[in-house]
N, C-alpha and C. Protein backbone atom coordinates (compact mmCIF):
# COMPACT_ATOMS: atom_id res chain seq x y z
N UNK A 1 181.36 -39.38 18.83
CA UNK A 1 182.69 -38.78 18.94
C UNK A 1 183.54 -39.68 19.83
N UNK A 2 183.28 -39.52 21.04
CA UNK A 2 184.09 -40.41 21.76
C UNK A 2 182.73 -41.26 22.86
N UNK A 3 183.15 -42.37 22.38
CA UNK A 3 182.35 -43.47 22.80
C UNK A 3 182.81 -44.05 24.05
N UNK A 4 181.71 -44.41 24.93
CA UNK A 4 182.60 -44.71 26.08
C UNK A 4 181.52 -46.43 26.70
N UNK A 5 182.37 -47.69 27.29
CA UNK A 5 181.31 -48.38 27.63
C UNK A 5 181.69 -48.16 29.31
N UNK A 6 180.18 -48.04 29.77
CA UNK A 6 179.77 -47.75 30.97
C UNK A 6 179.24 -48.86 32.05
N UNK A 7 180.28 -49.24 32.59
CA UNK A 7 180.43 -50.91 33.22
C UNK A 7 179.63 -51.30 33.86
N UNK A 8 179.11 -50.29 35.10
CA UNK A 8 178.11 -50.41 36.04
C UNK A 8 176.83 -50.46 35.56
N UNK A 9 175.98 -50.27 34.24
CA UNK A 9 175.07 -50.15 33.48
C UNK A 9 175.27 -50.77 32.06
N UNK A 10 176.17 -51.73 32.02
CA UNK A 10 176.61 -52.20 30.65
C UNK A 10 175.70 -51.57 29.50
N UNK A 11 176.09 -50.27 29.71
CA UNK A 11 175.57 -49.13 28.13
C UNK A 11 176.56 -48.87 27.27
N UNK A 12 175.94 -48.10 26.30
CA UNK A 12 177.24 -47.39 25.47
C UNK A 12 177.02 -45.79 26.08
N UNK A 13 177.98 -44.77 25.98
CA UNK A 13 177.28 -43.41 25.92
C UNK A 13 178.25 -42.56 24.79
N UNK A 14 177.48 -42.59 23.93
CA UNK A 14 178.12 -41.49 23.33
C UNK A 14 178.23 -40.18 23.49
N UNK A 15 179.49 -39.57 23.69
CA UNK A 15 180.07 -38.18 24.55
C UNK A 15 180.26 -37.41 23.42
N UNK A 16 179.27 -36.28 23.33
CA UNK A 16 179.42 -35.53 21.86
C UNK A 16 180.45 -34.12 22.88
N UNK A 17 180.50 -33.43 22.66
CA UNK A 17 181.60 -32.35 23.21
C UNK A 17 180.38 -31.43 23.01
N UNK A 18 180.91 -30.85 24.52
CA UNK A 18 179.80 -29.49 25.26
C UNK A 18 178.22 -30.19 25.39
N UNK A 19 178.23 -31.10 25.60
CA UNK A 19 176.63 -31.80 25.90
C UNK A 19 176.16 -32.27 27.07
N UNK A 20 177.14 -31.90 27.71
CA UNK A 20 177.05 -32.15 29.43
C UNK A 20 177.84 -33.39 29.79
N UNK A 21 178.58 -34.04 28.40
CA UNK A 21 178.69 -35.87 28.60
C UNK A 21 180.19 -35.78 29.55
N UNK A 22 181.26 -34.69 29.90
CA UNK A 22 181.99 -34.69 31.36
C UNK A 22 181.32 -35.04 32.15
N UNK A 23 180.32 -34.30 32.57
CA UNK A 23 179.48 -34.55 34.06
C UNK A 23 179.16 -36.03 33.61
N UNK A 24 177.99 -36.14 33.01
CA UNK A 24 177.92 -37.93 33.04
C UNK A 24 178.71 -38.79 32.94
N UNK A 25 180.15 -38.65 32.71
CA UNK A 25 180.94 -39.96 32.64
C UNK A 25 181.67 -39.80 33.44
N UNK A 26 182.32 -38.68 34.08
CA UNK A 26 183.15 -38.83 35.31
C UNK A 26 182.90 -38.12 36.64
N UNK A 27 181.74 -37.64 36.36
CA UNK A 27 181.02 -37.54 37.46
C UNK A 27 179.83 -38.32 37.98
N UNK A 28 179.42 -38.94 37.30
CA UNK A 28 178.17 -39.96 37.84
C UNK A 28 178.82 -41.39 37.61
N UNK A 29 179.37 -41.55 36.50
CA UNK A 29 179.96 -43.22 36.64
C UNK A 29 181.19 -42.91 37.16
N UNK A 30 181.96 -41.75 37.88
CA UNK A 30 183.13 -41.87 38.25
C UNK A 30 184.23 -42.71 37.22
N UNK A 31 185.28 -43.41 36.97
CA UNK A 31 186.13 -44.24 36.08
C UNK A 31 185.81 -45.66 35.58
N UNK A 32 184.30 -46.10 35.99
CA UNK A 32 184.00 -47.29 35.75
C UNK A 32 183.69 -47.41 34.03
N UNK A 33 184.36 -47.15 33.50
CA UNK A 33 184.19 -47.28 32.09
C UNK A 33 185.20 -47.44 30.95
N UNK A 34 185.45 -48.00 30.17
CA UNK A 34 186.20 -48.31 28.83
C UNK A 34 185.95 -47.50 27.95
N UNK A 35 187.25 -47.27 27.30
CA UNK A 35 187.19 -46.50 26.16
C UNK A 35 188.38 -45.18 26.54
N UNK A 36 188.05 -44.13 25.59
CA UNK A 36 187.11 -44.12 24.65
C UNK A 36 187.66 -44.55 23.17
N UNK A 37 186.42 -45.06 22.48
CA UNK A 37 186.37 -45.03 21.25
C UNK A 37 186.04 -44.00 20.01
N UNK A 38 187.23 -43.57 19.47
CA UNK A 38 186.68 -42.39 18.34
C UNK A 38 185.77 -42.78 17.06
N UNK A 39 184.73 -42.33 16.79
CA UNK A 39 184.13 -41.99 15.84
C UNK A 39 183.40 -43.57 15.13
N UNK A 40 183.55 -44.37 16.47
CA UNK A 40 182.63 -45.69 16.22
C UNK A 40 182.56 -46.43 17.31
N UNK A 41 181.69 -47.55 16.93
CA UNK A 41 181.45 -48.18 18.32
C UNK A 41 181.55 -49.46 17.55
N UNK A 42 182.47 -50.10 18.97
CA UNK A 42 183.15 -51.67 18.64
C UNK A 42 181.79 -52.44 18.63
N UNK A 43 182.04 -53.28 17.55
CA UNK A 43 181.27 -54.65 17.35
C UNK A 43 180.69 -54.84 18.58
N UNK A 44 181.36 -55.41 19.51
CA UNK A 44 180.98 -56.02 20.75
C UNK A 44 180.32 -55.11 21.92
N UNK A 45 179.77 -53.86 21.58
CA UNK A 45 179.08 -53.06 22.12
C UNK A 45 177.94 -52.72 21.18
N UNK A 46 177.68 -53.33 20.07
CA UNK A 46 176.66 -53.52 18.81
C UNK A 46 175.34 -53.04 20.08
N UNK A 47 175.04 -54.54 20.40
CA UNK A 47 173.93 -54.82 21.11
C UNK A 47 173.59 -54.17 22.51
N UNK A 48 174.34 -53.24 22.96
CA UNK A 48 173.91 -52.70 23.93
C UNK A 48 172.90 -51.58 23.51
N UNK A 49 172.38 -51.04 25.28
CA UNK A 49 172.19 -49.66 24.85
C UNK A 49 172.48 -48.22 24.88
N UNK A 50 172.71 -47.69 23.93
CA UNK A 50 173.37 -46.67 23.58
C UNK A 50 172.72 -45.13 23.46
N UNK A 51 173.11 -44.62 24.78
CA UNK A 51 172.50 -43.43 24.26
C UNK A 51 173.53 -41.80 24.35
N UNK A 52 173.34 -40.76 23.87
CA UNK A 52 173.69 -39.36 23.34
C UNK A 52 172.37 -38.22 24.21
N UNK A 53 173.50 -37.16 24.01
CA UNK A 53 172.86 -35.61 24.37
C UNK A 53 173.25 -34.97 23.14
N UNK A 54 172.24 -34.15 22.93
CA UNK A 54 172.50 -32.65 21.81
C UNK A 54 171.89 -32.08 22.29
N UNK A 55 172.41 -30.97 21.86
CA UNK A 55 172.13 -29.52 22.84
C UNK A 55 171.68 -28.44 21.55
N UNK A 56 171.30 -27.28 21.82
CA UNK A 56 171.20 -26.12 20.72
C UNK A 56 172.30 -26.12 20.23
N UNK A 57 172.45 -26.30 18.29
CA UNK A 57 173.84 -25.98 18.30
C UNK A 57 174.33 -24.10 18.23
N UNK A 58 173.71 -23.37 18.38
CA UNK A 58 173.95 -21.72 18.66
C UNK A 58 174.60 -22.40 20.03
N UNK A 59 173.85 -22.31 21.26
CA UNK A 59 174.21 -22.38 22.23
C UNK A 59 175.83 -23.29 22.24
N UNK A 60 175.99 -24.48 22.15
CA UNK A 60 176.85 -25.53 22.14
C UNK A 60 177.96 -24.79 21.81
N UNK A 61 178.13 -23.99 20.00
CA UNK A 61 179.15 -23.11 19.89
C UNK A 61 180.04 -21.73 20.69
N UNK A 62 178.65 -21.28 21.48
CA UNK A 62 179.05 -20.31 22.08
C UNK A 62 179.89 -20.62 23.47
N UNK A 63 179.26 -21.57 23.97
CA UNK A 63 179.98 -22.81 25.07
C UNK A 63 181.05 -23.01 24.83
N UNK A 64 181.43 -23.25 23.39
CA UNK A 64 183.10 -24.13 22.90
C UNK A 64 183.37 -22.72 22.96
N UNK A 65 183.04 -21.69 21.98
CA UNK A 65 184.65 -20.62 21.97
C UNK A 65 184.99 -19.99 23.61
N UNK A 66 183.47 -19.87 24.45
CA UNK A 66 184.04 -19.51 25.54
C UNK A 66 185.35 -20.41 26.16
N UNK A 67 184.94 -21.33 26.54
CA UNK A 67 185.81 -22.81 26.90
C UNK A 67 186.82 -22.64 26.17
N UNK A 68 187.14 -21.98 24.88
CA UNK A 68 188.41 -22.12 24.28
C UNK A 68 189.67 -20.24 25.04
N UNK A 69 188.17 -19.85 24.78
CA UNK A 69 188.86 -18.07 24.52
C UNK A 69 188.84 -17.98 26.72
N UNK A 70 187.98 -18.07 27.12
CA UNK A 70 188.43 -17.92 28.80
C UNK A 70 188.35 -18.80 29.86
N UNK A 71 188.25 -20.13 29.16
CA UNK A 71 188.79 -21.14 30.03
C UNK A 71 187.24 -21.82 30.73
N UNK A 72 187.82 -22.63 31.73
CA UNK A 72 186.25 -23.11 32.24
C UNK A 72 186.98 -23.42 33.23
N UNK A 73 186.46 -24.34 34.93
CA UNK A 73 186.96 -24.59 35.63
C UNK A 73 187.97 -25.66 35.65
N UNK A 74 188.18 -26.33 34.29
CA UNK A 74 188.46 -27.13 34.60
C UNK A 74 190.10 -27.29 33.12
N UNK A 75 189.49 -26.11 32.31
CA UNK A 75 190.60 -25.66 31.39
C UNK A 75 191.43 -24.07 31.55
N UNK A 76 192.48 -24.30 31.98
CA UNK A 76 192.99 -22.87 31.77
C UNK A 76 193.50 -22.41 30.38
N UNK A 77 192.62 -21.35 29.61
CA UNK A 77 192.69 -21.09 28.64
C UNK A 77 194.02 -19.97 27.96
N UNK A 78 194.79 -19.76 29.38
CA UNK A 78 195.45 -18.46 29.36
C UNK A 78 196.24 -18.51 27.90
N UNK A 79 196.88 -19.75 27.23
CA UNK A 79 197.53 -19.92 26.17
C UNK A 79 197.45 -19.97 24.92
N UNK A 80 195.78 -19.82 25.08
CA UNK A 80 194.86 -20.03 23.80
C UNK A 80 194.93 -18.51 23.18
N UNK A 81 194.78 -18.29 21.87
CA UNK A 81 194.29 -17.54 21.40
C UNK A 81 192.99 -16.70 21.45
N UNK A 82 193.15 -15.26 21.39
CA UNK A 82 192.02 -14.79 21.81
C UNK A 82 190.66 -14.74 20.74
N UNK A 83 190.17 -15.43 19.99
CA UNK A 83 189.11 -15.51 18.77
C UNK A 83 187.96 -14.87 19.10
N UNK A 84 188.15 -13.47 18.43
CA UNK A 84 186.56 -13.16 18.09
C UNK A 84 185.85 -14.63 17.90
N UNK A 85 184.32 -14.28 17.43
CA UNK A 85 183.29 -15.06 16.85
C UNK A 85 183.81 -15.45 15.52
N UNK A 86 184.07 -14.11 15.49
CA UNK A 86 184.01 -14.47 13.36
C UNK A 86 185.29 -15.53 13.60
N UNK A 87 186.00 -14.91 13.77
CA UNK A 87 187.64 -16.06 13.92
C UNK A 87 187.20 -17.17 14.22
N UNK A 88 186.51 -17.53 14.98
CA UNK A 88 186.18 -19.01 16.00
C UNK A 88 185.50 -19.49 14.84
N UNK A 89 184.68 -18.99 14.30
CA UNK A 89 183.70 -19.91 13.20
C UNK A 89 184.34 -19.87 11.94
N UNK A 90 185.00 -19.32 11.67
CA UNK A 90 185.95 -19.60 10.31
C UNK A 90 186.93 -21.11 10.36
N UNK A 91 187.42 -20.96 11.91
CA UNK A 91 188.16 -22.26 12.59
C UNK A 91 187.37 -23.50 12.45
N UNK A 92 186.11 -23.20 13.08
CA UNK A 92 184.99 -24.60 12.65
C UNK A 92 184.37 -24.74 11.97
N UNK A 93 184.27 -23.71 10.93
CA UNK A 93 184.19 -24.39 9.47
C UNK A 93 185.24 -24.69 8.69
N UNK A 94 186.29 -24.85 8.99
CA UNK A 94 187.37 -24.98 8.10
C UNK A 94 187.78 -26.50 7.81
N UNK A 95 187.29 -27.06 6.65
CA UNK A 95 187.35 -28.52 6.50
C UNK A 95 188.73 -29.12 6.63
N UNK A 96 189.81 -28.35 6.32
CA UNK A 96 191.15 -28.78 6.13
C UNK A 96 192.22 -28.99 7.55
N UNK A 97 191.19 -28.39 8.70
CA UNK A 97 191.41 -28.85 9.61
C UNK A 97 190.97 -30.52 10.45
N UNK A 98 191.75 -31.31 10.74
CA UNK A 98 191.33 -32.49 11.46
C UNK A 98 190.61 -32.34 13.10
N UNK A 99 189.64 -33.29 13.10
CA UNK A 99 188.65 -32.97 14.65
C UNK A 99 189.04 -34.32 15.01
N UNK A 100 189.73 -35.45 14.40
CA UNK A 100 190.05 -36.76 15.43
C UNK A 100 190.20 -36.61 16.77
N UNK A 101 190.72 -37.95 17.02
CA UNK A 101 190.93 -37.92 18.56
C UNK A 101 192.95 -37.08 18.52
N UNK A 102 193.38 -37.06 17.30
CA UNK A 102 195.10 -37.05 16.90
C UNK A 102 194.66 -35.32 18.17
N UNK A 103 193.99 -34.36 17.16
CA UNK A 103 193.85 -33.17 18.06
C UNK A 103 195.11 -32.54 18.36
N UNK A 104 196.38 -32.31 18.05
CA UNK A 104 197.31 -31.72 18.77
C UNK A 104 197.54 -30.25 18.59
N UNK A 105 197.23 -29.50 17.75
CA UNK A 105 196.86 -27.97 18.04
C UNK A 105 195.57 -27.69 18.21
N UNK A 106 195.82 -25.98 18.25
CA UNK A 106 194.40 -25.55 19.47
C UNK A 106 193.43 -25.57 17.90
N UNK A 107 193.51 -25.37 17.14
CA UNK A 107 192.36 -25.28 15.92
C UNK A 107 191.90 -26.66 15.84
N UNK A 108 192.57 -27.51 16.11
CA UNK A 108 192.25 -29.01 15.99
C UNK A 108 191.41 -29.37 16.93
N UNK A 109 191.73 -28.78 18.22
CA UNK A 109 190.62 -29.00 19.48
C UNK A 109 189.46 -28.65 19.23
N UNK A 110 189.67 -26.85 18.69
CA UNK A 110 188.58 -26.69 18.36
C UNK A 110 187.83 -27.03 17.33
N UNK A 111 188.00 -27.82 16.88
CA UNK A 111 187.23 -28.89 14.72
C UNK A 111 186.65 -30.12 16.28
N UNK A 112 187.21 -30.61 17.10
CA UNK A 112 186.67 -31.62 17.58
C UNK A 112 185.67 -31.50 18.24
N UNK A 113 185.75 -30.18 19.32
CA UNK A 113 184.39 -30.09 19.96
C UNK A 113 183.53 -29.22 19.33
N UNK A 114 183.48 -28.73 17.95
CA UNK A 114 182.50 -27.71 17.66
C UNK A 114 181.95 -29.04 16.33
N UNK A 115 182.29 -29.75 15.80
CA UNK A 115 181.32 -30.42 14.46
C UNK A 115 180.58 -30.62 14.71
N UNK A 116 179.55 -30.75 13.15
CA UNK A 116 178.02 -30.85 13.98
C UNK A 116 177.94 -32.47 14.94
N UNK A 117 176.73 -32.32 15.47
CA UNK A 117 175.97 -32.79 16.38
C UNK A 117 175.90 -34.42 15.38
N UNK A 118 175.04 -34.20 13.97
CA UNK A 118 174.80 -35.36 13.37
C UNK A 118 176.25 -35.58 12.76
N UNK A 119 177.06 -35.22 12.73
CA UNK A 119 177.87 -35.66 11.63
C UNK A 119 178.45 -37.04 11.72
N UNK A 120 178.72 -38.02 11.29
CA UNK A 120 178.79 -39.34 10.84
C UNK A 120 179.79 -39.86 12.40
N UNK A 121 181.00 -38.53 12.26
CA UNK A 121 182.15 -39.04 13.45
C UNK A 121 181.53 -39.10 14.68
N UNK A 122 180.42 -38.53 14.82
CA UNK A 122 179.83 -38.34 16.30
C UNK A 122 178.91 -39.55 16.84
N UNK A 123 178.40 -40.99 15.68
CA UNK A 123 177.44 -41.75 15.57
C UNK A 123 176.10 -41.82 17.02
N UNK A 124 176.28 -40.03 16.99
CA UNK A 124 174.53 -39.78 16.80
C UNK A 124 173.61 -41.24 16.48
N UNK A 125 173.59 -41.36 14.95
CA UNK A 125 172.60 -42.08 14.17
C UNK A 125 172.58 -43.59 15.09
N UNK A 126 173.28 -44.05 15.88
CA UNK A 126 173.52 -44.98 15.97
C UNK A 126 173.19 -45.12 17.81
N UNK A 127 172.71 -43.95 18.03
CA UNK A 127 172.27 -43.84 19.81
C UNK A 127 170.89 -44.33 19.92
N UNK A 128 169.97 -45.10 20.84
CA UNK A 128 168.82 -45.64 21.15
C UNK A 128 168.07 -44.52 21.64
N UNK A 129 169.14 -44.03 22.61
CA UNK A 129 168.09 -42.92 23.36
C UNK A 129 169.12 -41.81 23.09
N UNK A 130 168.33 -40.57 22.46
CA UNK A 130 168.48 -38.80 22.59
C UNK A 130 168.35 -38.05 23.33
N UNK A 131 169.01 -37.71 24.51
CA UNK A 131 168.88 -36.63 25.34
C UNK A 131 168.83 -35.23 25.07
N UNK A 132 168.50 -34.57 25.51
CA UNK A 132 168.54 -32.66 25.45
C UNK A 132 169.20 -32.27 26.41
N UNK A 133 170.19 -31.80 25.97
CA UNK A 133 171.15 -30.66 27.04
C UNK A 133 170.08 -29.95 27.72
N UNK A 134 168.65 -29.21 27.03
CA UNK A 134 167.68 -28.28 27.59
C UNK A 134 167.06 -29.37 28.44
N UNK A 135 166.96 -30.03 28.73
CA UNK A 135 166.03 -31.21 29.40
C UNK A 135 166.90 -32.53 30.07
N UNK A 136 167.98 -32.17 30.49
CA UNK A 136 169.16 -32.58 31.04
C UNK A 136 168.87 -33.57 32.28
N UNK A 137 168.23 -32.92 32.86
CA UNK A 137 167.86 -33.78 34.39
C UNK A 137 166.46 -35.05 33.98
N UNK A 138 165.71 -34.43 32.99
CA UNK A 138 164.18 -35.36 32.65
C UNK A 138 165.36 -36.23 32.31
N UNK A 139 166.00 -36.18 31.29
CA UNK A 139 166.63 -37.24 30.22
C UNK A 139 167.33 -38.11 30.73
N UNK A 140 168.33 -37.77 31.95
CA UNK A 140 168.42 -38.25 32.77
C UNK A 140 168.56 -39.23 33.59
N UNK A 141 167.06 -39.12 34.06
CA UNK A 141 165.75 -40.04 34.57
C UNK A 141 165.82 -40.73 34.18
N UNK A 142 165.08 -40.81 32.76
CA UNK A 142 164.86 -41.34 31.76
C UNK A 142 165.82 -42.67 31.58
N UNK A 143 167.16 -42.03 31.16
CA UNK A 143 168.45 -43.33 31.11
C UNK A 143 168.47 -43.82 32.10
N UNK A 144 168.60 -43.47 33.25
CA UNK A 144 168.78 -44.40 34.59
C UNK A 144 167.81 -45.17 35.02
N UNK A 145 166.13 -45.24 34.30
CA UNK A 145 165.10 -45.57 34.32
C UNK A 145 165.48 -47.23 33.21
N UNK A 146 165.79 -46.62 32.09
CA UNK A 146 166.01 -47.47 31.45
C UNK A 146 167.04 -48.85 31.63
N UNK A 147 168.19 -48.41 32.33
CA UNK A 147 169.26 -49.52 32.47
C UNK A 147 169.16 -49.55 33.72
N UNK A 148 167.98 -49.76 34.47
CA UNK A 148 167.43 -49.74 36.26
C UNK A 148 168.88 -49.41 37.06
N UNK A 149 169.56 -48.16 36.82
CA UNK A 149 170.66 -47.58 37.80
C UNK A 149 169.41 -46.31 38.72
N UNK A 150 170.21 -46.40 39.88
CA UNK A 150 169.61 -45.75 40.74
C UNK A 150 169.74 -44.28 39.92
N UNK A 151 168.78 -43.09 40.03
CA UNK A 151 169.32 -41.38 39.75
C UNK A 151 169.91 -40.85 40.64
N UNK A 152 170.96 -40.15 40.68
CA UNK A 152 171.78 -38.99 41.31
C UNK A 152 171.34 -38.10 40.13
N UNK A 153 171.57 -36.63 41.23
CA UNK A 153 171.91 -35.53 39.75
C UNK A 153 173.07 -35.34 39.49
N UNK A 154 173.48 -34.38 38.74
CA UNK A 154 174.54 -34.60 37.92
C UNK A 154 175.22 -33.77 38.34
N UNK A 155 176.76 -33.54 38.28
CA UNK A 155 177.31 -32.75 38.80
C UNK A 155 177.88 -31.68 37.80
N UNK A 156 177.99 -30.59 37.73
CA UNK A 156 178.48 -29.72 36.93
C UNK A 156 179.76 -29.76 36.91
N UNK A 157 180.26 -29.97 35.53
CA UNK A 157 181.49 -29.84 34.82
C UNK A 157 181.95 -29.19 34.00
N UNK A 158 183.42 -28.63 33.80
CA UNK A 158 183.94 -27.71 32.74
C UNK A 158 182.73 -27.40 32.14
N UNK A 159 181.99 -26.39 32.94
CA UNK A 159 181.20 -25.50 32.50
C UNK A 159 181.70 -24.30 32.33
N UNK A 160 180.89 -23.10 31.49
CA UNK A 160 181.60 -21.75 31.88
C UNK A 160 180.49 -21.07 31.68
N UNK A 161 180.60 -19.64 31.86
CA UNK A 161 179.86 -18.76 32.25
C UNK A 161 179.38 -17.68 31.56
N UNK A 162 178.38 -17.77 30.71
CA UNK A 162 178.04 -16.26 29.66
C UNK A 162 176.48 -16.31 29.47
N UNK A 163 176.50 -15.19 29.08
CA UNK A 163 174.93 -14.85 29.11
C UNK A 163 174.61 -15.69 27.64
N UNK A 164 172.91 -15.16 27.91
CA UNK A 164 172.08 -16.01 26.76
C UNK A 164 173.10 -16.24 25.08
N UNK A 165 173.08 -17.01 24.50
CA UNK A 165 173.91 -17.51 23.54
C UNK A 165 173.34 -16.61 22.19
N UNK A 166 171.76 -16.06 22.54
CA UNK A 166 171.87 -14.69 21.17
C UNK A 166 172.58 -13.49 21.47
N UNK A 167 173.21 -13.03 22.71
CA UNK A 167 173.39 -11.96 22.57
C UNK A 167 174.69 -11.88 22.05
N UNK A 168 175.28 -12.59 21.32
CA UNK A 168 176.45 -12.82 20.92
C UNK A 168 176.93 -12.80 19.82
N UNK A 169 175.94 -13.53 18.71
CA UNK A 169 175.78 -13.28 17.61
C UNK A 169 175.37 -12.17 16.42
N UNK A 170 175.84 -11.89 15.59
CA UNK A 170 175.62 -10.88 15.00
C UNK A 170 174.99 -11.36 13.41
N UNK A 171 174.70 -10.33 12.44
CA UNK A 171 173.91 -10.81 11.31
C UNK A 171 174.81 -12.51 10.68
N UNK A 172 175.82 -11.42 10.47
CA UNK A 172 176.80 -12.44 9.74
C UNK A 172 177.48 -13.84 10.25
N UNK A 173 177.64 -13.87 11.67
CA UNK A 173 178.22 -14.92 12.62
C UNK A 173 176.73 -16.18 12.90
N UNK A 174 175.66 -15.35 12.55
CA UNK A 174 174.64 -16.33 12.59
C UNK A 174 174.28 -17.00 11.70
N UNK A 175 174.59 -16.39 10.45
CA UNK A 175 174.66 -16.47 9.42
C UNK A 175 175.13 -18.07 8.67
N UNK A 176 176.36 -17.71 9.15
CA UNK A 176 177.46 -18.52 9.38
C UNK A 176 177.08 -20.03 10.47
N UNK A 177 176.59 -19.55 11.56
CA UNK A 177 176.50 -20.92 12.25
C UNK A 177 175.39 -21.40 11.84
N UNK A 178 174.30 -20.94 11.31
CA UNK A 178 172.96 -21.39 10.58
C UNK A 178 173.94 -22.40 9.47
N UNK A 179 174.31 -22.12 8.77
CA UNK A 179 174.88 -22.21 7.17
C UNK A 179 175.75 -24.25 8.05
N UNK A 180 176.52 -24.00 8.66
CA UNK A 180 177.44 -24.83 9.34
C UNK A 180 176.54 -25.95 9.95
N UNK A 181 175.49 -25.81 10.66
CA UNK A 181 175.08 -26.62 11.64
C UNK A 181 173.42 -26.48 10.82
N UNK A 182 173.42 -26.81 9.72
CA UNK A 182 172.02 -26.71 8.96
C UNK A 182 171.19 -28.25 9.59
N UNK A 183 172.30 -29.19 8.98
CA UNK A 183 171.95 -30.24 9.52
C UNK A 183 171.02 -30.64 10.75
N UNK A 184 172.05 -30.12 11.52
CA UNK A 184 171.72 -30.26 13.05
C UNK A 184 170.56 -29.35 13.60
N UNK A 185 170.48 -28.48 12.84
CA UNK A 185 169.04 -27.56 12.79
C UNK A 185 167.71 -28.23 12.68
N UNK A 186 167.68 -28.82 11.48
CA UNK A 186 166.94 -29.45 10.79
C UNK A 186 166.31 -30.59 11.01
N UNK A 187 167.24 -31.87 11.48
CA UNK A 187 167.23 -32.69 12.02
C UNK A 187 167.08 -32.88 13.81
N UNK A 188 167.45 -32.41 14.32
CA UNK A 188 167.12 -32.40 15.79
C UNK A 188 166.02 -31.32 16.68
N UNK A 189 165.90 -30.70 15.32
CA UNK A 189 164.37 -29.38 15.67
C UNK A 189 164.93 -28.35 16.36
N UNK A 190 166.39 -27.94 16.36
CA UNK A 190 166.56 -26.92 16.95
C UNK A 190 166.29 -25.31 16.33
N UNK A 191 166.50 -24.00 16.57
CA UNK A 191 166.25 -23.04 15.82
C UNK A 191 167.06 -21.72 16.90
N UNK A 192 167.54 -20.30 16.03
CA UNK A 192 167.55 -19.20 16.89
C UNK A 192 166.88 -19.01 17.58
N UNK A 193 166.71 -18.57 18.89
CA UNK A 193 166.22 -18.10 20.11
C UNK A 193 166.62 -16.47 20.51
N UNK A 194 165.81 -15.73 20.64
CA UNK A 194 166.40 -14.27 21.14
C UNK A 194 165.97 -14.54 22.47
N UNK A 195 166.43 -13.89 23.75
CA UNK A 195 166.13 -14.13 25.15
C UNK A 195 165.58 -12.60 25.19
């Protein structure tokens, strides 16, 4: 989605939306970085290494409409529309809406941070290393292990606040985000969870 190069670690990181990738890029590299780049990565960042977070996409969605419908610390949502579920997922499935970086209404924001996880604009396919939003701090490690940067933890960003991400869903709204994010199901091993 939005590609960013990360100066102090000459990496790539690809910043999928709601994957924690705020906190890692402007909270751990602070502004030391270029970009961003939408929905590819320049030639001349070919050869680096490049890595991504995905998260549950149930969870991830429930993250975006909150973030859309009551804000987060770091968005005041007061202007937004109030979207049920069903509303919110009719919005991100709706192909005729644009998710670019263009974005200038709120349905457009929301097509950008809710597409799936694999989908082509996000070049996923094209990351070295896969992080887990659920495994956030290992993964981490892991990257900062890899491009020998010292670890800090991470700082929490435009996060927001709701209980477990099944209690939210209903037959039909799951239905629906199953149907939407099959892909990303399938491919990254995620599945429903009841808490």
């Amino acid at each position: 989605m939005s590609n960013f190069l990360l100066k102090d670690i000459n990496s790539v990181f690809i910043h999928i939306p709601k994957t924690a990738g705020t906190s890692i890029r402007s909270g751990f590299f602070k502004n030391n970085y270029s970009g961003p780049e939408f929905g590819r990565i320049p030639k001349e960042w070919e050869g680096l290494f490049k890595f991504a977070f995905v998260r549950n996409p149930f969870e991830r969605l429930i993250s975006a409409w909150f973030m859309f419908v009551s804000g987060t610390s770091q968005l005041d949502a007061t202007d937004y529309p109030k979207y049920n579920l069903k509303q919110f997922l009719e919005i991100v499935m709706d192909e005729s809406i644009i998710y670019d970086e263009r974005r200038k209404t709120v349905k457009e924001r929301i097509r950008h941070h809710t597409i799936p996880l694999t989908h082509p604009f996000n070049c996923l396919h094209l990351a070295d290393f896969v992080g887990r939003y659920e495994n956030l701090d290992e993964d981490f490690r892991h990257i900062c292990k890899a491009v020998s940067y010292p670890y800090k933890p991470l700082p929490k960003r435009h996060f927001s606040e709701h209980l477990h991400y099944s209690t939210y869903y209903d037959d039909k709204t799951r239905s629906m985000a199953e149907d939407f994010y099959s892909e990303d199901l399938r491919r990254l091993d995620y599945s429903f969870e009841r808490q």
